[in-house]
Protein backbone atom coordinates (compact mmCIF):
# COMPACT_ATOMS: atom_id res chain seq x y z
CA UNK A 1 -47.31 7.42 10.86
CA UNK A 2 -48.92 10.83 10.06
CA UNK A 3 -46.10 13.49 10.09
CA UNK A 4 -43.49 11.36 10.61
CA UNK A 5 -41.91 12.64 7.20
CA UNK A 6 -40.87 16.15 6.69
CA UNK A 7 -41.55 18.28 4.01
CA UNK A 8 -39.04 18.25 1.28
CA UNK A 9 -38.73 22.07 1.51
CA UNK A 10 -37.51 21.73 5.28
CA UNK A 11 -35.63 18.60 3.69
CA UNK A 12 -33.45 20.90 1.12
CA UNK A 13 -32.14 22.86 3.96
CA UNK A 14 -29.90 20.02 4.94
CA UNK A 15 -28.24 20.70 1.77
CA UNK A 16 -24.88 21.89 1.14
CA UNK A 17 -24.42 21.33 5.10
CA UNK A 18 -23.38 17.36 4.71
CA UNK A 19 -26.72 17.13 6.65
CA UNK A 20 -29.13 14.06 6.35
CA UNK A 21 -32.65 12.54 7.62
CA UNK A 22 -32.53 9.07 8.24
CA UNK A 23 -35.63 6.49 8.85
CA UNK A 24 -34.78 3.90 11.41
CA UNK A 25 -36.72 0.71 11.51
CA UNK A 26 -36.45 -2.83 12.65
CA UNK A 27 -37.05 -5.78 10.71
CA UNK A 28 -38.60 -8.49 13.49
CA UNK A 29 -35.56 -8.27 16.05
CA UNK A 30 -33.69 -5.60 18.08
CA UNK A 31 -31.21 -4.16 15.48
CA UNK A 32 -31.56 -1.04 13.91
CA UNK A 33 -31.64 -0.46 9.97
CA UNK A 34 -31.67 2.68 8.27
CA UNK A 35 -32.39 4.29 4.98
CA UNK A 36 -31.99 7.62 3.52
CA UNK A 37 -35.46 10.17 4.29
CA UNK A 38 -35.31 12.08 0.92
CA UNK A 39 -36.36 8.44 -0.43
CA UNK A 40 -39.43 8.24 1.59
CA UNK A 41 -42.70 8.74 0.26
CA UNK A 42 -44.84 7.75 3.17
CA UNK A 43 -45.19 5.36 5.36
CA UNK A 44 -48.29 3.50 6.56
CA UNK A 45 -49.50 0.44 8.22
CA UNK A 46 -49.49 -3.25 6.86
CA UNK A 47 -52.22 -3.72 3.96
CA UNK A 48 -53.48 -6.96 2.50
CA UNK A 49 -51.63 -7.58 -0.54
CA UNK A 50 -52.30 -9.07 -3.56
CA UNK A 51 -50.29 -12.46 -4.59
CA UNK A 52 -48.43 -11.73 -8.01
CA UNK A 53 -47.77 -15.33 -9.50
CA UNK A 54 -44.07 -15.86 -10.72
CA UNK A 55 -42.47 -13.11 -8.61
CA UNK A 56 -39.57 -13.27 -7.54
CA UNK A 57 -39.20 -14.87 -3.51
CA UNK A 58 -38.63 -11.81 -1.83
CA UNK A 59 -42.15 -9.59 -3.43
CA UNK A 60 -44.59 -10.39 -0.80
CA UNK A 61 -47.46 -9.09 -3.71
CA UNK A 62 -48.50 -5.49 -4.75
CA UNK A 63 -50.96 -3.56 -2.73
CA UNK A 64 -52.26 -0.21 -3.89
CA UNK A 65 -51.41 3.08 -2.51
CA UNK A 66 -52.90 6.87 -3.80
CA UNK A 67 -54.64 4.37 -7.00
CA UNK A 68 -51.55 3.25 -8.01
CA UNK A 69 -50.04 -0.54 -8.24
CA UNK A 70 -47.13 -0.83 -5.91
CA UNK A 71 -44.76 -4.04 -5.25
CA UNK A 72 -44.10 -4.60 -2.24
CA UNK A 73 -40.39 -6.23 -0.91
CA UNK A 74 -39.71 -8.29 2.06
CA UNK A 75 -36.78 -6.12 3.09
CA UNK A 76 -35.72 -9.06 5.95
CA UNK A 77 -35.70 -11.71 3.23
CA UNK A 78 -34.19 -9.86 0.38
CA UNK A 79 -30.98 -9.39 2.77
CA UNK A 80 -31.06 -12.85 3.89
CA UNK A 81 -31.94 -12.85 7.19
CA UNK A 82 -35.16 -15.26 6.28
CA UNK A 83 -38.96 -13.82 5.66
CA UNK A 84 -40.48 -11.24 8.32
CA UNK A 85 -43.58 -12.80 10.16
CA UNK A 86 -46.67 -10.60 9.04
CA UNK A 87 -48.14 -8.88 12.53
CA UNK A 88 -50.87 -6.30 11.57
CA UNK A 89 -50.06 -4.38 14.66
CA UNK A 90 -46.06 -4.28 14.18
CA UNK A 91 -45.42 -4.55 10.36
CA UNK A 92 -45.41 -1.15 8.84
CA UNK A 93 -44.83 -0.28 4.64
CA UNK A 94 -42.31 2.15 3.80
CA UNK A 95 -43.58 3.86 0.34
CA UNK A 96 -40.14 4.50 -1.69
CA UNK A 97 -38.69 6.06 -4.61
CA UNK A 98 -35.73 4.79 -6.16
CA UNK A 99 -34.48 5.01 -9.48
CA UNK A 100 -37.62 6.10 -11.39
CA UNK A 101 -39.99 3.44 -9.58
CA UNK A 102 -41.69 3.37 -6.87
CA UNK A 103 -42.23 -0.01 -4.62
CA UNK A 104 -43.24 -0.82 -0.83
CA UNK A 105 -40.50 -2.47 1.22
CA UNK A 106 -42.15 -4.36 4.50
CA UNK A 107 -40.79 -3.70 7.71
CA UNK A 108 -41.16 -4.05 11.39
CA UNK A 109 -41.50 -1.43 13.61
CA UNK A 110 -40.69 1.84 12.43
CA UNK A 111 -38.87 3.70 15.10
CA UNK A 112 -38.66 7.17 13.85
CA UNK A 113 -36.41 10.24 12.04
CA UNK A 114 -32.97 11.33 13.13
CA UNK A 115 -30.90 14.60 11.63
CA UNK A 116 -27.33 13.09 11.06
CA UNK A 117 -24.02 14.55 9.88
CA UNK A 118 -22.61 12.60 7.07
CA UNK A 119 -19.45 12.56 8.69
CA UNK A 120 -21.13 10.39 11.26
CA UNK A 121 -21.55 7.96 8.49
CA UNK A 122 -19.28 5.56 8.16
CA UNK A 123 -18.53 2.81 5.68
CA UNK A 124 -19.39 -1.05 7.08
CA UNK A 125 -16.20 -2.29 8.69
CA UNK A 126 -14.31 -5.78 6.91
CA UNK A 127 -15.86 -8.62 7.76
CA UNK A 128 -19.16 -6.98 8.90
CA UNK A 129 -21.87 -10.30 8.64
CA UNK A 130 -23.98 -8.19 6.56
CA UNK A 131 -22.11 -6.43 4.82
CA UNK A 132 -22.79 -7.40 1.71
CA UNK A 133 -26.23 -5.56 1.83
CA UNK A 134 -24.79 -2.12 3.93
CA UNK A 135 -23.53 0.91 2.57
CA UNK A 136 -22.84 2.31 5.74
CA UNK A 137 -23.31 2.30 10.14
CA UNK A 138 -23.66 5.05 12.18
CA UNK A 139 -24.69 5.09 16.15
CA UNK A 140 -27.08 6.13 17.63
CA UNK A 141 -27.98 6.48 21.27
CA UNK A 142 -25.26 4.19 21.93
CA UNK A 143 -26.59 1.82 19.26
CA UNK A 144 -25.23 0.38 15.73
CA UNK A 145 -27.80 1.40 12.90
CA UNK A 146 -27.13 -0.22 9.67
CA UNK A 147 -27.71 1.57 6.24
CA UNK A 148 -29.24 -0.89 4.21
CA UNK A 149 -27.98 -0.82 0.75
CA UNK A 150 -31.23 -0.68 -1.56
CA UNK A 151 -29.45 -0.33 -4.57
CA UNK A 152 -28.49 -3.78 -4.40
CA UNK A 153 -31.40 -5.20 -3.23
CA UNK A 154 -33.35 -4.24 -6.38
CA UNK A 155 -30.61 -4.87 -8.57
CA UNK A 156 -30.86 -8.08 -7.30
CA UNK A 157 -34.42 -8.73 -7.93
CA UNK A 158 -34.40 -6.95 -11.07
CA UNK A 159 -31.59 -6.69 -12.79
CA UNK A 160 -30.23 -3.54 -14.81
CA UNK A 161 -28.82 -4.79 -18.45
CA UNK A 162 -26.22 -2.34 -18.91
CA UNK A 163 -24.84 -3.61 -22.29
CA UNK A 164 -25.15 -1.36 -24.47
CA UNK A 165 -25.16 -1.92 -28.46
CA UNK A 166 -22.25 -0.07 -30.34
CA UNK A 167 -24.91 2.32 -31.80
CA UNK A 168 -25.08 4.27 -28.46
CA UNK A 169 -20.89 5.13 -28.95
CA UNK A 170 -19.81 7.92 -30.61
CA UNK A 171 -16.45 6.39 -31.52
CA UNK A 172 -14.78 9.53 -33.39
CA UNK A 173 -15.63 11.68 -30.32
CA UNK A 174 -14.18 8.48 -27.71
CA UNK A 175 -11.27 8.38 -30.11
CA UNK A 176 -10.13 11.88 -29.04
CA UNK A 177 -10.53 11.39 -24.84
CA UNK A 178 -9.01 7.72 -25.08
CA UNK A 179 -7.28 6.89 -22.03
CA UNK A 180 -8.44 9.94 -20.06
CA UNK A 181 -9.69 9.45 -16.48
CA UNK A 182 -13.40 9.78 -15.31
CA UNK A 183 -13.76 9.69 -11.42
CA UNK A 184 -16.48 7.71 -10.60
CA UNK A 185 -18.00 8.29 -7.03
CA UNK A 186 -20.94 6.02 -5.17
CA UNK A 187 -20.62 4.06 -1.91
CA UNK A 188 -23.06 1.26 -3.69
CA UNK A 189 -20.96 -1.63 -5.23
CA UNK A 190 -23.48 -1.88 -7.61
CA UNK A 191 -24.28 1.19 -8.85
CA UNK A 192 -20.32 1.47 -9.46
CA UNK A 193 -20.15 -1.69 -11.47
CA UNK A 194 -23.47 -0.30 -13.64
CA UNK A 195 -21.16 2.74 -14.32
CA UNK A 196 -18.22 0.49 -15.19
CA UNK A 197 -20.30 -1.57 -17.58
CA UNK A 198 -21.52 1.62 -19.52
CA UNK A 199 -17.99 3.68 -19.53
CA UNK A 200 -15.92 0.61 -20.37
CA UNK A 201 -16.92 0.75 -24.02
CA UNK A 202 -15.88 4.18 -24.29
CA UNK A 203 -12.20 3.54 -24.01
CA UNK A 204 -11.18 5.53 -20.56
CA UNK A 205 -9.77 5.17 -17.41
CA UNK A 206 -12.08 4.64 -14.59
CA UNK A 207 -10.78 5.61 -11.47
CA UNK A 208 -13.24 4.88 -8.49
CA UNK A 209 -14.21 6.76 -5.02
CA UNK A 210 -16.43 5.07 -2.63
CA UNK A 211 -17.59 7.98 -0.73
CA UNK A 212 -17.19 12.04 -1.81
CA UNK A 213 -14.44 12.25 1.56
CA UNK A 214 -12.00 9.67 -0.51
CA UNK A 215 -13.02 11.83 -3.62
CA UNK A 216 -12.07 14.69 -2.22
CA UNK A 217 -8.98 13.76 -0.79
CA UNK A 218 -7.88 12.05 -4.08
CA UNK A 219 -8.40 15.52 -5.97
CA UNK A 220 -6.68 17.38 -3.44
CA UNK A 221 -3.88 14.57 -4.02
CA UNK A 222 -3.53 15.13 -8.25
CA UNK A 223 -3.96 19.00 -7.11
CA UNK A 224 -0.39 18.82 -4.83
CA UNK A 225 1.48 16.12 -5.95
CA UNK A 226 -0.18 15.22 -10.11
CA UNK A 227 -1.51 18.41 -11.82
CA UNK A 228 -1.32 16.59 -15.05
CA UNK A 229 -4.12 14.38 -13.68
CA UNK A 230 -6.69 17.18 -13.24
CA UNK A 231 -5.63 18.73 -16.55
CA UNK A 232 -6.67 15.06 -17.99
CA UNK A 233 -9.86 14.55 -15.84
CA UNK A 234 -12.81 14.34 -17.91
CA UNK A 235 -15.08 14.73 -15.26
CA UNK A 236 -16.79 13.27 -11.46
CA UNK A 237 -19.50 11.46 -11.41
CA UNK A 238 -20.77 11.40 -7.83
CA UNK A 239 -23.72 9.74 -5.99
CA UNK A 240 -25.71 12.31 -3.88
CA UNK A 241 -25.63 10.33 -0.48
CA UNK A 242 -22.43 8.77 0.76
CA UNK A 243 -20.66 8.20 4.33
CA UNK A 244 -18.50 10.71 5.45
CA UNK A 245 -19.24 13.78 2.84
CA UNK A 246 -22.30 13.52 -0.11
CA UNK A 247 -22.57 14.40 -3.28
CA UNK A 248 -23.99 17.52 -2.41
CA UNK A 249 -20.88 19.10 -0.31
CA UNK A 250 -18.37 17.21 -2.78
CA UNK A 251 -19.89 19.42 -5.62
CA UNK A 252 -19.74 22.43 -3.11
CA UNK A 253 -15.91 21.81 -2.20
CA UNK A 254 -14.90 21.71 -5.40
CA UNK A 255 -16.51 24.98 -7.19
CA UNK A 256 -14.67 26.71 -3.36
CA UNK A 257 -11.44 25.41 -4.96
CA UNK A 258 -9.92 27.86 -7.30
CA UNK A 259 -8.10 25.32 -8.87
CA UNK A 260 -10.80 22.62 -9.35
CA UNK A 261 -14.13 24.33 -9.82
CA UNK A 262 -13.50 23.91 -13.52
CA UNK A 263 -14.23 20.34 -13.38
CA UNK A 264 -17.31 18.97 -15.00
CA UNK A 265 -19.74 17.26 -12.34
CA UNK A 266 -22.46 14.70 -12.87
CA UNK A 267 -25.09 14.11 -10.44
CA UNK A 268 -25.81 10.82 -10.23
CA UNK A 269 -28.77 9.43 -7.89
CA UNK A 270 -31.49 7.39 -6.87
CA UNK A 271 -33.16 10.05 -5.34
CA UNK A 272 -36.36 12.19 -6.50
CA UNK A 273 -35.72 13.77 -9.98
CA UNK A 274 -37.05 16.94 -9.58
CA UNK A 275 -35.74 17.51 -6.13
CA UNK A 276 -32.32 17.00 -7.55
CA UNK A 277 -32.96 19.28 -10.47
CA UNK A 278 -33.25 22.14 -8.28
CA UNK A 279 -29.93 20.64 -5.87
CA UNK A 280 -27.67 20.49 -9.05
CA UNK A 281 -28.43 24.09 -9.90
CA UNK A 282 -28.08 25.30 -6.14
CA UNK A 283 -24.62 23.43 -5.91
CA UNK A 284 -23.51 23.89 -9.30
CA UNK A 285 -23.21 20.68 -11.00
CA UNK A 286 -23.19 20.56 -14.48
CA UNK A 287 -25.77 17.73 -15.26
CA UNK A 288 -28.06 15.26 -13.18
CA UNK A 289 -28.70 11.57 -14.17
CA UNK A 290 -31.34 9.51 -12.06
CA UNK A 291 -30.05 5.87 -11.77
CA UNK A 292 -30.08 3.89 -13.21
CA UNK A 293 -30.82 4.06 -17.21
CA UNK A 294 -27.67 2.51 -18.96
CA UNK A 295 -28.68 4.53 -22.49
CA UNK A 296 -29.71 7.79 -20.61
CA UNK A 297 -26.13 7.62 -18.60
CA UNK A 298 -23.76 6.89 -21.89
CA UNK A 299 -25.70 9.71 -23.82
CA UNK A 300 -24.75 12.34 -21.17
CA UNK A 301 -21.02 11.29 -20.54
CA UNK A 302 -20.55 11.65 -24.43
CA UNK A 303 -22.56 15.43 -23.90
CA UNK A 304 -20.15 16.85 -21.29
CA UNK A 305 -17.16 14.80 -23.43
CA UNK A 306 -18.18 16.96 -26.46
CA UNK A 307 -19.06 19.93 -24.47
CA UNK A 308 -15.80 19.58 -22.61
CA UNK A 309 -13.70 19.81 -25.86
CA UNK A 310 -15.75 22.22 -27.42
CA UNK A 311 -14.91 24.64 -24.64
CA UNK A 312 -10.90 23.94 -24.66
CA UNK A 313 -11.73 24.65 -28.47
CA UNK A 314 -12.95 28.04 -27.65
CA UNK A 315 -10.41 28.47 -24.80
CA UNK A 316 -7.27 27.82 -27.16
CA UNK A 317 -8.79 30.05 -30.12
């Protein structure tokens, strides 16, 4: 799979444009499945693996890639659809990077890279049999490809304890923004219950977007119809990818806006650290938070809370 992968420069091009790479792969059958390029470290042929005892079902063992120790997940069996049968000719590795680790997930075939539109994204219909493990379908040539929702995969073989001890609240800062809205932005069930479960503590309102289109269209809603709300809005927290319109163009939309580019903007992703370093500057977000470290995420909330008040401070005086 030499070249299949493009260089991130060419990669940071798509952004701002609702542009995105995916990978599409099969997993021992005819359908489709999809995840997100920027995610991608390489990709290479089946290796033998060593067994790890006490793992959880669905790690297949570690191998090692460029001398480091990586897990490696049965992607079939981790979203149910029973283990993938091990062909050294067909079974390919896919070398990812999500939230600050890096593991293997085993595959089928690996088909190859299409340039998308978000808006050709869409969220998994009601009722979809797998569901549970999508964050999105698209189409393409005339077939369903289904975004597999990693996030939830690894959650669910290691799971993220996002209770926090009282020391990480500052309560006479909370005490002043009690009740106050924070949109919260992600098309990943999980990662917006790990948000939930950090933010609940600090006394405010939670109001939830599952993809930066609804987002959008809710902020344009306060802007026409509730002006009070935007006045109250602490600030968006928004995932990078999502169906319809990212993170990315979200961030862009709103700094166009005369009336919204004040609002405070969190980055929040899975994807490559320093690569979103450099996005949050180019699109003007006001912090970045990888996903998902519970202590890391509270800490900066309470910053732009503090910063946020500081500044009305100033702006009053």
């Amino acid at each position: 799979m030499t070249g299949v992968l493009s260089s991130v420069d060419a990669r940071t091009q798509l952004v701002g444009q609702n542009r995105l790479e995916l990978l599409l792969f099969h997993l021992g059958g005819n359908q489709r499945f999809a995840i997100n390029v920027f995610k991608v470290q390489e990709v290479m042929r089946m290796v033998p693996l060593t067994k790890m005892p006490e793992s959880h079902p669905c790690i297949r063992g570690v191998c090692h890639v460029r001398g480091h120790t990586v897990p490696v997940v049965d992607l079939r069996q981790a979203i149910k659809l029973g283990p993938l049968k091990v062909d050294e000719e067909s079974t390919n590795l896919i070398i990812t990077e999500y939230n600050m680790t890096v593991q293997a997930f085993m595959v089928g075939g690996v088909d190859r890279i299409v340039n998308m539109n978000w808006n050709e994204i869409l969220p998994p219909p009601g009722g979809a049999g797998r569901q549970h493990y999508l964050t999105a379908i698209t189409r393409h040539e005339d077939r369903i490809v289904e975004v597999i929702d990693v996030e939830k995969v690894l959650a669910e073989i290691a799971p993220y304890n996002t209770q926090l001890g009282d020391e990480h609240y500052d309560h006479p800062l909370l005490d002043q923004v009690r009740g106050r809205p924070i949109l919260i932005v992600d098309d990943s069930n999980v990662a917006r219950e790990q948000m939930r479960d950090v933010l609940a503590p600090m006394g405010v309102k939670v109001i939830e977007a599952h993809n930066g289109l609804e987002a959008y269209q809710i902020l344009m809603h306060w802007k026409e119809e509730k002006p009070e709300m935007l006045q109250e809005l602490l600030m968006v927290i928004t995932d990078a990818e999502m169906p319809e319109m990212d993170g990315y163009m979200l961030t862009t939309e709103i700094r166009r806006d005369p009336q919204l580019k004040g609002l405070f903007v969190i980055l929040h992703t899975s994807l490559s650290g320093n690569f979103n370093k450099a996005m949050v500057k180019k699109v003007g977000c006001d912090g970045f938070l990888s996903k998902f470290a519970p202590q890391g995420f509270a800490e900066e909330v309470q910053r732009l809370i503090r910063e946020r008040l500081d500044s009305k401070e100033h702006t009053d005086d």
